[in-house]
C-alpha atoms as a PDB file:
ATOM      1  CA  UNK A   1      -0.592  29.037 -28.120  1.00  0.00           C
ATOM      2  CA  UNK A   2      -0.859  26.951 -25.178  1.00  0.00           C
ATOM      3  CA  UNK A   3      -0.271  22.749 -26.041  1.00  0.00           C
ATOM      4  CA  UNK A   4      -0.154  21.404 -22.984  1.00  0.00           C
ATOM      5  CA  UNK A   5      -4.039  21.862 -20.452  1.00  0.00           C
ATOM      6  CA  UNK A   6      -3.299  20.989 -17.501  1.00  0.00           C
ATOM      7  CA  UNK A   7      -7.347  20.867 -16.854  1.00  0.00           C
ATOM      8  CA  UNK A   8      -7.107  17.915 -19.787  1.00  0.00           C
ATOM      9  CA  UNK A   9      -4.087  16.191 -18.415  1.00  0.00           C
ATOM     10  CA  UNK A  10      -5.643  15.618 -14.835  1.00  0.00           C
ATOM     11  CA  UNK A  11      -8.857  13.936 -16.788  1.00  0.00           C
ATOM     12  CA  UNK A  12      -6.742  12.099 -19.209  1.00  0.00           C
ATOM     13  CA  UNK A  13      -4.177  10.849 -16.072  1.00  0.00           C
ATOM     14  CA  UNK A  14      -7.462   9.736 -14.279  1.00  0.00           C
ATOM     15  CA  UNK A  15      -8.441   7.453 -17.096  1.00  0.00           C
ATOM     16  CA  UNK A  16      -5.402   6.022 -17.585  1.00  0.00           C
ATOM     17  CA  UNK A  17      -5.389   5.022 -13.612  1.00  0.00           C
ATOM     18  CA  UNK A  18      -8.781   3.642 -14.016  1.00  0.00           C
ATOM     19  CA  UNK A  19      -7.094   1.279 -16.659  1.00  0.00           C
ATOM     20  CA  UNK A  20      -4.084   0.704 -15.152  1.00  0.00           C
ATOM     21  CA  UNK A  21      -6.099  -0.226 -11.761  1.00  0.00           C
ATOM     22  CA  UNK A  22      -7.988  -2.936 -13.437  1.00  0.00           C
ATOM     23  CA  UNK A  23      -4.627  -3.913 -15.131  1.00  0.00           C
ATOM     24  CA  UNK A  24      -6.889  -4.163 -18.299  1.00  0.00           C
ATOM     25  CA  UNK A  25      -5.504  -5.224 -21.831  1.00  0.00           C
ATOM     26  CA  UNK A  26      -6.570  -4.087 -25.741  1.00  0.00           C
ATOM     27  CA  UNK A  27      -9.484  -6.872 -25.644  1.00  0.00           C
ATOM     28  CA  UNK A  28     -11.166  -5.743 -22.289  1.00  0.00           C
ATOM     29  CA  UNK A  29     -14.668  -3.859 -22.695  1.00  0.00           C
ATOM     30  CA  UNK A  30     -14.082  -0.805 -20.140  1.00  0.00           C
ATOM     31  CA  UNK A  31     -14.681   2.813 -20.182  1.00  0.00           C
ATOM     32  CA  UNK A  32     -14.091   5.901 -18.525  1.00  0.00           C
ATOM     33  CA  UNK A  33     -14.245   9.272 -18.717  1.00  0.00           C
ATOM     34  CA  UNK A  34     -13.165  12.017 -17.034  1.00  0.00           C
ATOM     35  CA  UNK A  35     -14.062  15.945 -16.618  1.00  0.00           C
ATOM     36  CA  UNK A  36     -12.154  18.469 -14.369  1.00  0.00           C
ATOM     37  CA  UNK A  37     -14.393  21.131 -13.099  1.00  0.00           C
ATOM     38  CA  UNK A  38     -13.242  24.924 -15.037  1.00  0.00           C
ATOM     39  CA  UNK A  39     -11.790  25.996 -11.967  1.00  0.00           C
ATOM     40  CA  UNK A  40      -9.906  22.907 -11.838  1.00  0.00           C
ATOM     41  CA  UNK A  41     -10.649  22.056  -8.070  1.00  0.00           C
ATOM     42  CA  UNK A  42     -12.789  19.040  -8.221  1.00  0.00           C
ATOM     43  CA  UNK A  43     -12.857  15.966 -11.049  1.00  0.00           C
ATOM     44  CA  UNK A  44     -15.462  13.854 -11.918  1.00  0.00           C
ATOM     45  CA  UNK A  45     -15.395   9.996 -13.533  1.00  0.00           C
ATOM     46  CA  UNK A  46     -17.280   7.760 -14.690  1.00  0.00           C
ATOM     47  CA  UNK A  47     -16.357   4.078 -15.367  1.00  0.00           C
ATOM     48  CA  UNK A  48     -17.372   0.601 -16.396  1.00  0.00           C
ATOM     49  CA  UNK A  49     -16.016  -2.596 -16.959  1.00  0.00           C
ATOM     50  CA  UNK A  50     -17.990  -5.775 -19.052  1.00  0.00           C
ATOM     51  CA  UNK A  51     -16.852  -9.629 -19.745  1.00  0.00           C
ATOM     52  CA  UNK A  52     -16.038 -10.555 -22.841  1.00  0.00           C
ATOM     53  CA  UNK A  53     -19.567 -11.876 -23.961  1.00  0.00           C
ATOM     54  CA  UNK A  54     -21.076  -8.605 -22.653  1.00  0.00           C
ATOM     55  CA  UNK A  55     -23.230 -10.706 -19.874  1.00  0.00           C
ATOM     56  CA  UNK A  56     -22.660  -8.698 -16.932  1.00  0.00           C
ATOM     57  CA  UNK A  57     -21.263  -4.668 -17.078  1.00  0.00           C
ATOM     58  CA  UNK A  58     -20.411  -3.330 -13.776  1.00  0.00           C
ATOM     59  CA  UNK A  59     -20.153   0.704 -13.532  1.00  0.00           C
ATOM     60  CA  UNK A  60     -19.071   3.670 -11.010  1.00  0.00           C
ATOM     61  CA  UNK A  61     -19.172   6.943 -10.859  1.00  0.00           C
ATOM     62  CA  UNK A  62     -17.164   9.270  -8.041  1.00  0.00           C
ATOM     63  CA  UNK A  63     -16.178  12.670  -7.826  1.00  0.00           C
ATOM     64  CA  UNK A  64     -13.168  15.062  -5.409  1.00  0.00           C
ATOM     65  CA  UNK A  65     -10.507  17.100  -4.997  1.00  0.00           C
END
């Protein structure tokens, strides 16, 4: 049995980055999410960030290698 996917790491490193890039705390309204394609050659993310109040949400999404 297999406990460590590589596939899942990859997604779960690039949401971490996207957090660590905004330098975001427990209280900040952000999201991403990540997917690594089954061959594991190209990843895909979505993101977005909010203010506090919820007034204004910008979001991204990108894809590579």
């Amino acid at each position: 049995m297999r406990l460590h996917d590589p596939l899942a790491s990859a997604a779960v490193t690039a949401e971490r980055a996207f957090n660590a890039r905004l330098q975001a705390g427990c209280q900040t309204p952000l999201g991403a999410y990540a997917t690594v394609s089954p061959g594991g050659d190209a990843l895909s993310m979505r993101g977005f960030v909010a203010s506090l109040d919820g007034a204004q949400m910008l979001e991204a999404e990108t894809a590579g290698p």
